[in-house]
PDB file of N, CA and C in Angstrom:
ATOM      1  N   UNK A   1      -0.671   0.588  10.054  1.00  0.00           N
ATOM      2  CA  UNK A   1      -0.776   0.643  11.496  1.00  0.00           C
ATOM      3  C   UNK A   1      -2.207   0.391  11.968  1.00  0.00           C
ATOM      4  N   UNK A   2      -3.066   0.836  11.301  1.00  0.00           N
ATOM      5  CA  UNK A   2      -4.705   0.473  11.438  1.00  0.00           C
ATOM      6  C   UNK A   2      -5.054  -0.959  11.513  1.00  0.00           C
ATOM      7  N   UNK A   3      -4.320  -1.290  10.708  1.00  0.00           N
ATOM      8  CA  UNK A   3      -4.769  -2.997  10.285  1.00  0.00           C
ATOM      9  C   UNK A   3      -4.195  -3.585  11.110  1.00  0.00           C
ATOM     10  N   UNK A   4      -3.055  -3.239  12.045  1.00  0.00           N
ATOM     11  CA  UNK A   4      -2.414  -3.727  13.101  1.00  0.00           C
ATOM     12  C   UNK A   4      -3.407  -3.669  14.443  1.00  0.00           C
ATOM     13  N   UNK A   5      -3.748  -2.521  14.720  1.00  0.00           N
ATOM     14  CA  UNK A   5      -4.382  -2.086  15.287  1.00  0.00           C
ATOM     15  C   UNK A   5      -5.830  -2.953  15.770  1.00  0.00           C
ATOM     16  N   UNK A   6      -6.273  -3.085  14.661  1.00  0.00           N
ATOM     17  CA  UNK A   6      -8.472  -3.312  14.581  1.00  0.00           C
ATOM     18  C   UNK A   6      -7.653  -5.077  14.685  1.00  0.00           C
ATOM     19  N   UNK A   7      -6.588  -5.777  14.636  1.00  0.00           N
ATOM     20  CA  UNK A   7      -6.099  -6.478  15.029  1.00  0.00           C
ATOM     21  C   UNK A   7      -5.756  -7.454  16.374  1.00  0.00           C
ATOM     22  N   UNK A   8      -5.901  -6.209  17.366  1.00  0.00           N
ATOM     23  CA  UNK A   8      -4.971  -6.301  18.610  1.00  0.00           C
ATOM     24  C   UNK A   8      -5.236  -7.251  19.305  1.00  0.00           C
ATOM     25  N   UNK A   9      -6.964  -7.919  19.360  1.00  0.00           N
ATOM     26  CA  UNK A   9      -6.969  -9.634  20.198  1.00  0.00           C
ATOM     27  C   UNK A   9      -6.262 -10.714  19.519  1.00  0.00           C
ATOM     28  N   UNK A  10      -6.423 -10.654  18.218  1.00  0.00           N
ATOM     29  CA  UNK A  10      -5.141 -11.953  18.082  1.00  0.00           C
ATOM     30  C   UNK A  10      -3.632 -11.324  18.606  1.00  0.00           C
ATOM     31  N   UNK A  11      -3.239 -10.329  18.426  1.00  0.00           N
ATOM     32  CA  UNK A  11      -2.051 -10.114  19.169  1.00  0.00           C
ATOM     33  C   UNK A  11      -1.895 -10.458  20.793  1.00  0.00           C
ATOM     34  N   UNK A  12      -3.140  -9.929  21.637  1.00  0.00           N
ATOM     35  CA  UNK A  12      -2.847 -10.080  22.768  1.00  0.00           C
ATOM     36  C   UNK A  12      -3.442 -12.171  23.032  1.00  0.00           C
ATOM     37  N   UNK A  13      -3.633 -12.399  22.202  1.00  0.00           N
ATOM     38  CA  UNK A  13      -3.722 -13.790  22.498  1.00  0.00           C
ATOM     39  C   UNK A  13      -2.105 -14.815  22.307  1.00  0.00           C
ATOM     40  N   UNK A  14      -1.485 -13.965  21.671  1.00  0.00           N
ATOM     41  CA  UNK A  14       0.087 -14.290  21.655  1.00  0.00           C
ATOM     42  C   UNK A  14       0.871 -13.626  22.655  1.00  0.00           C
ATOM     43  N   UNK A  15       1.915 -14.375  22.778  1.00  0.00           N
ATOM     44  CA  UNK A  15       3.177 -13.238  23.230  1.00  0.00           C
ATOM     45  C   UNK A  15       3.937 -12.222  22.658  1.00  0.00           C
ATOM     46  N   UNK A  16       3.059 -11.825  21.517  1.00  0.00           N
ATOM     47  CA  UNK A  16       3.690 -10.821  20.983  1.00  0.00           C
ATOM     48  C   UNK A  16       3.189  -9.238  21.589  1.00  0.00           C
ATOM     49  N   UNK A  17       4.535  -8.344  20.938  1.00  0.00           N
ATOM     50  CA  UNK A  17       4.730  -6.881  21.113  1.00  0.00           C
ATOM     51  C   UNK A  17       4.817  -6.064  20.200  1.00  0.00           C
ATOM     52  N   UNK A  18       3.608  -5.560  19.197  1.00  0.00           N
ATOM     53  CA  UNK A  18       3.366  -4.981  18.499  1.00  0.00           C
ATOM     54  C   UNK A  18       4.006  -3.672  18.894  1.00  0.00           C
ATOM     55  N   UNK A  19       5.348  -3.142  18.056  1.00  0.00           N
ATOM     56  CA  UNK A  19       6.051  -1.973  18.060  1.00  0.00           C
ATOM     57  C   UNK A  19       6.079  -1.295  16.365  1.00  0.00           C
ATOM     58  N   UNK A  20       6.019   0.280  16.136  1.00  0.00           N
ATOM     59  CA  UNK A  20       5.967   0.572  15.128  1.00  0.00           C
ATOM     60  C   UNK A  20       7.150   1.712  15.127  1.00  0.00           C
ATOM     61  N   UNK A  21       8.018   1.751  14.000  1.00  0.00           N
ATOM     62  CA  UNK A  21       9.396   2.391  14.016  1.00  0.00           C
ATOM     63  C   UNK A  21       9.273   3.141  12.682  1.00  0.00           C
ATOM     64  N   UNK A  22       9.326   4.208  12.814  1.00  0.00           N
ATOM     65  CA  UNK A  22       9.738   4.981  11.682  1.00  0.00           C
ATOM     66  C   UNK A  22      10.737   6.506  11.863  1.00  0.00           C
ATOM     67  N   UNK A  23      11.259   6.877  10.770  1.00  0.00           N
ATOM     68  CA  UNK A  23      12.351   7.980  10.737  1.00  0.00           C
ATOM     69  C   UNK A  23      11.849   9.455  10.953  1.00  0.00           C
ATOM     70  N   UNK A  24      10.374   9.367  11.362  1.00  0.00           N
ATOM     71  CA  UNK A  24       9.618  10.726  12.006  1.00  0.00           C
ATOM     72  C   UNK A  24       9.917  10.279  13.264  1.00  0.00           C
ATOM     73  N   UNK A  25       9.923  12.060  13.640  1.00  0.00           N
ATOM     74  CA  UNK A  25      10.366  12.970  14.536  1.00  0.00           C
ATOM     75  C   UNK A  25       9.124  12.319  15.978  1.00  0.00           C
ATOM     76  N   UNK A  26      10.245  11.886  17.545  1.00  0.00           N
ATOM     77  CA  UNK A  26       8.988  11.554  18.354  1.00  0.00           C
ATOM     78  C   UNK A  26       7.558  12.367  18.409  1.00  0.00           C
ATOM     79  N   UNK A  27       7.930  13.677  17.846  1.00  0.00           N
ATOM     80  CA  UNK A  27       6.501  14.562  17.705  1.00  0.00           C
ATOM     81  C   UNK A  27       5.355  14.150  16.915  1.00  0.00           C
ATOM     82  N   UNK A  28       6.485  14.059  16.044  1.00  0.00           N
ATOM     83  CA  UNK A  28       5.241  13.180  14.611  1.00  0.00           C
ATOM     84  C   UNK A  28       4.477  11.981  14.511  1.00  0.00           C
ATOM     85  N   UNK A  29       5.822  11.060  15.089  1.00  0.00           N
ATOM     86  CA  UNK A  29       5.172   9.478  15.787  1.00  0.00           C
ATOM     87  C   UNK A  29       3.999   9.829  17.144  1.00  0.00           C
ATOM     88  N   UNK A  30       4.120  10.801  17.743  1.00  0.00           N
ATOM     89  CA  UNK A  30       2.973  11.157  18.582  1.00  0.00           C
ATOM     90  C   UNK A  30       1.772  11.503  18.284  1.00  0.00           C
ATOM     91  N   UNK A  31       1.404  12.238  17.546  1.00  0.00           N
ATOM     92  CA  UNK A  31       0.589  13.196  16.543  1.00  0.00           C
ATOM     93  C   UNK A  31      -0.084  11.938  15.861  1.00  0.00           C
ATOM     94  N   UNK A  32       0.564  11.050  14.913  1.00  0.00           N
ATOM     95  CA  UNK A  32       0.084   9.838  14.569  1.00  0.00           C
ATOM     96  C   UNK A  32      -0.189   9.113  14.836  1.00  0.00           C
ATOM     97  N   UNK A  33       0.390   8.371  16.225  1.00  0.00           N
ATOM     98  CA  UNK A  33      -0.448   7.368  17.465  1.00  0.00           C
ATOM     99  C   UNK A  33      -1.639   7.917  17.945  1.00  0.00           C
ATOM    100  N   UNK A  34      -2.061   9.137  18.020  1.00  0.00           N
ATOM    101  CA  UNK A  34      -3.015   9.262  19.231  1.00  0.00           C
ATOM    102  C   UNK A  34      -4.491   9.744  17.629  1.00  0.00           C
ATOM    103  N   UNK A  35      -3.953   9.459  16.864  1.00  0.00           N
ATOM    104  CA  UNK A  35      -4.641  10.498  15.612  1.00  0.00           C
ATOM    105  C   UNK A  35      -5.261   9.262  15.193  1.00  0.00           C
ATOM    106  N   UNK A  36      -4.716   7.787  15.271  1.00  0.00           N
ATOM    107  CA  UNK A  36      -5.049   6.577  15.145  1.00  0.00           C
ATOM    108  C   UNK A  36      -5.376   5.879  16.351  1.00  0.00           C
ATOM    109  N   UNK A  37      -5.268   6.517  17.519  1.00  0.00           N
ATOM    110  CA  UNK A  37      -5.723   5.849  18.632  1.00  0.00           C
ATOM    111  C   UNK A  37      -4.849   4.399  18.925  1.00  0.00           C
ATOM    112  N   UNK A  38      -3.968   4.379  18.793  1.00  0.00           N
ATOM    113  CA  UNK A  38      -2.680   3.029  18.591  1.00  0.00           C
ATOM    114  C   UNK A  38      -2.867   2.215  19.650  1.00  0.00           C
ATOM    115  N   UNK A  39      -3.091   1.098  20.166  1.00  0.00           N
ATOM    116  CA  UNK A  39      -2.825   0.936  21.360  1.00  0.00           C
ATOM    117  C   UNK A  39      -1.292   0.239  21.658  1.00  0.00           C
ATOM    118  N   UNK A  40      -0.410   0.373  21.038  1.00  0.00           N
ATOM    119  CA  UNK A  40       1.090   0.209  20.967  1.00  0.00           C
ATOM    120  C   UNK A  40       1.738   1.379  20.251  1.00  0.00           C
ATOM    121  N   UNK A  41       3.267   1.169  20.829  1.00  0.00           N
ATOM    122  CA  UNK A  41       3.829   2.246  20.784  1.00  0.00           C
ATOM    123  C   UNK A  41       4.414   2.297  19.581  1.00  0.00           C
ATOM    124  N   UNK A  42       4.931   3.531  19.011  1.00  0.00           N
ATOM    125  CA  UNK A  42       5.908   4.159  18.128  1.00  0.00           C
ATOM    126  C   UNK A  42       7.329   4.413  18.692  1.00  0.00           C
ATOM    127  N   UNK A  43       8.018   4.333  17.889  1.00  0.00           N
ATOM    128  CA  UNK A  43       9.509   4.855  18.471  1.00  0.00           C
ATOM    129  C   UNK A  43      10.110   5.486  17.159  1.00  0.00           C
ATOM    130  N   UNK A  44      10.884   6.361  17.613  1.00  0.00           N
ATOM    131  CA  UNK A  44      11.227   7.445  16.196  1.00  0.00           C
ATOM    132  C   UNK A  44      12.323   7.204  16.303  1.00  0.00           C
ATOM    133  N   UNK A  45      12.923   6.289  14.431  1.00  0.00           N
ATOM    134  CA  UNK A  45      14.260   6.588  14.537  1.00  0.00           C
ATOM    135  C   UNK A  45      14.618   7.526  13.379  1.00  0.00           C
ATOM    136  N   UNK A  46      14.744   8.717  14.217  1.00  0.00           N
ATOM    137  CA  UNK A  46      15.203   9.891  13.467  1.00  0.00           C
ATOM    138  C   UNK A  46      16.580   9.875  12.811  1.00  0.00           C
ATOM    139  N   UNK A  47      17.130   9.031  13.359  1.00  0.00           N
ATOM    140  CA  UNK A  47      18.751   9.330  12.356  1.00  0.00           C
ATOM    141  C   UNK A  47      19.131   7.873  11.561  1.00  0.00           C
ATOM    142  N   UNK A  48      18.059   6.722  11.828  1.00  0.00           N
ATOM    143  CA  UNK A  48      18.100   6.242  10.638  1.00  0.00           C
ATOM    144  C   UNK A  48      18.724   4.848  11.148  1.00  0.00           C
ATOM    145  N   UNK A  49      19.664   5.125  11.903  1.00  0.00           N
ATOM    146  CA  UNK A  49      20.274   3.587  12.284  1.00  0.00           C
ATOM    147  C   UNK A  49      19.718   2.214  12.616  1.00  0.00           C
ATOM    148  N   UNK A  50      18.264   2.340  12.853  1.00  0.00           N
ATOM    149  CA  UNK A  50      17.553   0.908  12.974  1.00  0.00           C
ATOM    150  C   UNK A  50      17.046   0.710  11.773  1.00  0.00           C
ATOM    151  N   UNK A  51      16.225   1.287  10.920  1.00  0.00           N
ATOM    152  CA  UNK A  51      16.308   0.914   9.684  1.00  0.00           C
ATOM    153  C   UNK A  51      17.497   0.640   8.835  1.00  0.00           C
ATOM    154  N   UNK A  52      18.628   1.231   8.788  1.00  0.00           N
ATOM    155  CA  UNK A  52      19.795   1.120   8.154  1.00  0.00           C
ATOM    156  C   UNK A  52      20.141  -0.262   8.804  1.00  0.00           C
ATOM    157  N   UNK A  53      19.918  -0.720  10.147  1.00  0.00           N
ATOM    158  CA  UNK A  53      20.306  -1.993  10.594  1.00  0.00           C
ATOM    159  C   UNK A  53      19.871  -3.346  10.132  1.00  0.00           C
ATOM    160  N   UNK A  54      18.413  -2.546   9.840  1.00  0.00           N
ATOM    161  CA  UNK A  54      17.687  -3.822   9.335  1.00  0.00           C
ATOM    162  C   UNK A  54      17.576  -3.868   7.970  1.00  0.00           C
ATOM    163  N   UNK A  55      18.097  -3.143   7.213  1.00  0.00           N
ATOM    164  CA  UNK A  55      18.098  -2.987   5.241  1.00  0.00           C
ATOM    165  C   UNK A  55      16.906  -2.411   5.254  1.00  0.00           C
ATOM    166  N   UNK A  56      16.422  -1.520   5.512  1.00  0.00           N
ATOM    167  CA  UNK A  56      15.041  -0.847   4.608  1.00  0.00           C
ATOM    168  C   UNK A  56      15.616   0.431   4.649  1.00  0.00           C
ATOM    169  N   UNK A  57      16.025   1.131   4.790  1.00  0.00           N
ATOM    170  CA  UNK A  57      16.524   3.069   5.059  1.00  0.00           C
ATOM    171  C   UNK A  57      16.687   2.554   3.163  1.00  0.00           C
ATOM    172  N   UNK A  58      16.005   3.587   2.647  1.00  0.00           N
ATOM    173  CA  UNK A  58      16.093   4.177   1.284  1.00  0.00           C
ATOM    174  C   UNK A  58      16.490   5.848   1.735  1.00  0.00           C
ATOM    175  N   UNK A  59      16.772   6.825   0.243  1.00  0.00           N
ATOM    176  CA  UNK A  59      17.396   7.621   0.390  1.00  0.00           C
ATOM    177  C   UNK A  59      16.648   8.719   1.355  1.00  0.00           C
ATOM    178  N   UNK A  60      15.294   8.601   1.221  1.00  0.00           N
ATOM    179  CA  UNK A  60      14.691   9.850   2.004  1.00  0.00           C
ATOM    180  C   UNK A  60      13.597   9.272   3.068  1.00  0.00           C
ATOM    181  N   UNK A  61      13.717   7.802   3.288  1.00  0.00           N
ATOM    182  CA  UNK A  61      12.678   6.788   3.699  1.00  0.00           C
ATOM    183  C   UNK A  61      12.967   5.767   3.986  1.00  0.00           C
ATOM    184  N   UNK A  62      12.280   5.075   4.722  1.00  0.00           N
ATOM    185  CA  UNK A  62      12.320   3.681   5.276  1.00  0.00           C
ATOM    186  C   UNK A  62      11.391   3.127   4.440  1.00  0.00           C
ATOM    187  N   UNK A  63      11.670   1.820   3.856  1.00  0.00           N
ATOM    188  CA  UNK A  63      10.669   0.804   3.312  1.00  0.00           C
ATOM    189  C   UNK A  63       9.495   0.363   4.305  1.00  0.00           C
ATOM    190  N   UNK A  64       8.453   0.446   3.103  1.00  0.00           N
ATOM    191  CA  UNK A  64       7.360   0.125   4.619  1.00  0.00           C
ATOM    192  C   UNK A  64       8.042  -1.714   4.926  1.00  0.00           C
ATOM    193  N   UNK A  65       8.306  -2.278   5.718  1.00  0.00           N
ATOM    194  CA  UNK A  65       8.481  -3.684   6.014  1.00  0.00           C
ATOM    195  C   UNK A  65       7.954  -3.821   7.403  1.00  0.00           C
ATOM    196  N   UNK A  66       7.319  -5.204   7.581  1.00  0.00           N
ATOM    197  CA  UNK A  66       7.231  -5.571   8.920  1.00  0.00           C
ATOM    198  C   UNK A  66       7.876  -6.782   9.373  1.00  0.00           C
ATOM    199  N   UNK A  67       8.608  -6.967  10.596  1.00  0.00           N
ATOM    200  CA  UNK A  67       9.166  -7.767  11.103  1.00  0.00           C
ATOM    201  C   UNK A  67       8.534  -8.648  11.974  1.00  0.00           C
ATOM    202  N   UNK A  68       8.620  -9.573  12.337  1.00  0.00           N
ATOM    203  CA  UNK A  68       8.547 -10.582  13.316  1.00  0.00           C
ATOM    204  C   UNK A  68       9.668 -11.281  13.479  1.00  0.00           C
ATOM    205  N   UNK A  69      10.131 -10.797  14.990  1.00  0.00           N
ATOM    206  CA  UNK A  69      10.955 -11.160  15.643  1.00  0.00           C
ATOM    207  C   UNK A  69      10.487 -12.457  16.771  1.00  0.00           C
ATOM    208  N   UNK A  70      11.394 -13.447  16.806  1.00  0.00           N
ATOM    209  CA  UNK A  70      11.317 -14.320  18.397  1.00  0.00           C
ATOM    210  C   UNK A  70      11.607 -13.682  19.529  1.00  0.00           C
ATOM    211  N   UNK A  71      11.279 -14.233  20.583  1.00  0.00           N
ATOM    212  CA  UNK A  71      11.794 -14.183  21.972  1.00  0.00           C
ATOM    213  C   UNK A  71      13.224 -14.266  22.030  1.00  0.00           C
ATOM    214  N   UNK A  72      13.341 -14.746  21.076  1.00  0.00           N
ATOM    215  CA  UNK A  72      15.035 -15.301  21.147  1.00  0.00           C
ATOM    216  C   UNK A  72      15.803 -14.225  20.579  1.00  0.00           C
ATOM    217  N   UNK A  73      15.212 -13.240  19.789  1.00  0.00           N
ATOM    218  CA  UNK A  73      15.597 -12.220  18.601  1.00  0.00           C
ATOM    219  C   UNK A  73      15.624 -12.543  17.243  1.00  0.00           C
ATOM    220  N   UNK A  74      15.353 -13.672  16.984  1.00  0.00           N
ATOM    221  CA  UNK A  74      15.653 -13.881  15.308  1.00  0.00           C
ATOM    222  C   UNK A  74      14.491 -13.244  14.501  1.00  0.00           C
ATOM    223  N   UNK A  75      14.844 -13.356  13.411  1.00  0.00           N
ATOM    224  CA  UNK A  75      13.756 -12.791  12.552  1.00  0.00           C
ATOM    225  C   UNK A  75      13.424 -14.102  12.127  1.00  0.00           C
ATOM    226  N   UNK A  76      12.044 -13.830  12.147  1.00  0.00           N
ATOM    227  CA  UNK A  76      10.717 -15.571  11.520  1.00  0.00           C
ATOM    228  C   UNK A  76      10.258 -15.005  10.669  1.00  0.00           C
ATOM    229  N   UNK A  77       9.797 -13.743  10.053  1.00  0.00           N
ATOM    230  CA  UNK A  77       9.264 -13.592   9.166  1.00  0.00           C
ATOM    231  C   UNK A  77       9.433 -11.563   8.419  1.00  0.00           C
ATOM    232  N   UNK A  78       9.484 -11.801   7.453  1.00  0.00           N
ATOM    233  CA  UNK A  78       9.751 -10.200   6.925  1.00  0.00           C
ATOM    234  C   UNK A  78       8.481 -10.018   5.390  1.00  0.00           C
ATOM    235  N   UNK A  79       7.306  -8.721   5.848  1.00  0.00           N
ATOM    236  CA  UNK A  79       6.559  -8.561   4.925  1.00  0.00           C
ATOM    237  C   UNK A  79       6.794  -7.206   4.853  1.00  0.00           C
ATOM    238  N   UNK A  80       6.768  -6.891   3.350  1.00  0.00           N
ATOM    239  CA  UNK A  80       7.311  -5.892   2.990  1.00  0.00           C
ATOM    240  C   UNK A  80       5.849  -5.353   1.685  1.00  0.00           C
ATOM    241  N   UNK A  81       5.985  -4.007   1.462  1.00  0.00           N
ATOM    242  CA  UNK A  81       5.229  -3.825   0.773  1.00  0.00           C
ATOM    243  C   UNK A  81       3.559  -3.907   0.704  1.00  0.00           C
ATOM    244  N   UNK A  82       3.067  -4.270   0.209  1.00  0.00           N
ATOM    245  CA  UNK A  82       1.605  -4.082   0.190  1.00  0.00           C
ATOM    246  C   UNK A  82       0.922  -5.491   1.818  1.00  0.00           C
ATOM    247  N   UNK A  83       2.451  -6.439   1.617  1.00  0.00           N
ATOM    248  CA  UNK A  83       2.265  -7.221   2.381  1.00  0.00           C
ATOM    249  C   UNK A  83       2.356  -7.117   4.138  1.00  0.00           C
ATOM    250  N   UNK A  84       3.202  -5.813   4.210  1.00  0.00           N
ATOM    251  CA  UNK A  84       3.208  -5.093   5.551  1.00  0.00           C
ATOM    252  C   UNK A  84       2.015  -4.426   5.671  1.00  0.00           C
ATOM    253  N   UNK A  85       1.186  -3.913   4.574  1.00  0.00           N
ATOM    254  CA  UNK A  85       0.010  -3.575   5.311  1.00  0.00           C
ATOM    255  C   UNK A  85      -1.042  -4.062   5.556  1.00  0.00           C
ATOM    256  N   UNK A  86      -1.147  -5.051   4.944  1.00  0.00           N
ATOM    257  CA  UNK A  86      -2.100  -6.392   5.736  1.00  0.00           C
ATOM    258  C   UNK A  86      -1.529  -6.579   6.234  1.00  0.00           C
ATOM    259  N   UNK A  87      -2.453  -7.132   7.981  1.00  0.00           N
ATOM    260  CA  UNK A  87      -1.910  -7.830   8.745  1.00  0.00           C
ATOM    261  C   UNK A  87      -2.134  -9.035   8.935  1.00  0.00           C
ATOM    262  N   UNK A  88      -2.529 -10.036   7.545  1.00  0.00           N
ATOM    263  CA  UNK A  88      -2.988 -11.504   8.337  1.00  0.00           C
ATOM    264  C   UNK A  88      -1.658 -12.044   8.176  1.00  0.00           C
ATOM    265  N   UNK A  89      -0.467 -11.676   7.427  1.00  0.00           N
ATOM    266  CA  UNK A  89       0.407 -12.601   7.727  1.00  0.00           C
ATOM    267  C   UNK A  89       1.162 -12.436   8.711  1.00  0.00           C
ATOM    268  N   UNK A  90       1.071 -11.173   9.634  1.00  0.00           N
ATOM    269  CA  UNK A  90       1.753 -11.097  10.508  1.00  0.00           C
ATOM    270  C   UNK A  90       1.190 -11.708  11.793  1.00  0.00           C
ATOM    271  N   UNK A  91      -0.172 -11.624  11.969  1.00  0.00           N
ATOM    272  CA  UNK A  91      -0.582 -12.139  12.840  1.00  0.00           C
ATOM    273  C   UNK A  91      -0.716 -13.729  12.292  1.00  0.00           C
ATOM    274  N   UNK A  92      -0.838 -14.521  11.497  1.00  0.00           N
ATOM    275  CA  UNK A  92      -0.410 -15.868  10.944  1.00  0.00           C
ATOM    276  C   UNK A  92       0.849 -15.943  11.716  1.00  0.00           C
ATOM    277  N   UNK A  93       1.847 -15.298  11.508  1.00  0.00           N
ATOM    278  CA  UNK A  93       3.414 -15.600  11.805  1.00  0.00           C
ATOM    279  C   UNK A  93       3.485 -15.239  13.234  1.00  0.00           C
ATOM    280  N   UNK A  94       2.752 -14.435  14.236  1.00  0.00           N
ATOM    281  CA  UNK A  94       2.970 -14.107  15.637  1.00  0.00           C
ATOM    282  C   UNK A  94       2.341 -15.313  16.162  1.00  0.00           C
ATOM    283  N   UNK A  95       1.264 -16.131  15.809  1.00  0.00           N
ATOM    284  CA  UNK A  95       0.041 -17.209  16.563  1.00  0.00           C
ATOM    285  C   UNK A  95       0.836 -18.798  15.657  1.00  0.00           C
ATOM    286  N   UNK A  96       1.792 -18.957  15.311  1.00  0.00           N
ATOM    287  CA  UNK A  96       2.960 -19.628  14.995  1.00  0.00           C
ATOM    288  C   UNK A  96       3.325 -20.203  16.017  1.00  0.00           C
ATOM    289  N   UNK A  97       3.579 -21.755  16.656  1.00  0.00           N
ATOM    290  CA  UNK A  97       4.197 -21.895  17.539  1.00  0.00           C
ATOM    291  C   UNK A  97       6.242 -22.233  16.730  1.00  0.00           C
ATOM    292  N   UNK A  98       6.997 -22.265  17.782  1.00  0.00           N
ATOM    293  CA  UNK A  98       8.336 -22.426  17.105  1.00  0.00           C
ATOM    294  C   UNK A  98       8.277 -23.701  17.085  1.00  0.00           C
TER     295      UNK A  98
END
């Protein structure tokens, strides 16, 4: 989320909407945005169904993965692993024209 973060002018030079989703509690996703100073939001999915939607919900966890979605909704790109926490390919894949 940091690396997203110290990030944020190539984001705001796109049309993208840097959102961060995990299976902590909105308290916790709060506690952790403001603890990192985020300037985008968290959304808590506590019972699991957006990760379960998107294949990452493991048994006690969500896979770290990051998405890039279109305007349109599709998925353009999925980094997972050491690769979700760098952010040059995500911001590579947001400054992408279609």
């Amino acid at each position: 989320m940091s690396g997203l973060r110290d990030h944020k002018a190539q984001f705001d030079d796109t049309s993208a909407q840097v959102l961060g989703v995990s299976l902590d509690s909105l308290e916790t996703q709060t506690r952790f945005a403001e603890s990192l100073k985020l300037p985008f939001p968290l959304l808590s999915d506590k019972d699991g169904k957006a990760a379960k939607a998107y294949g990452v919900k493991g048994l006690l966890w969500a896979n770290r993965t990051t998405f890039v979605i279109s305007e349109e909704g599709r998925i353009t790109a999925i980094f997972e692993g050491k690769d979700a926490i760098d952010p040059a390919g995500t911001v590579a894949a947001c400054q992408r024209k279609p």
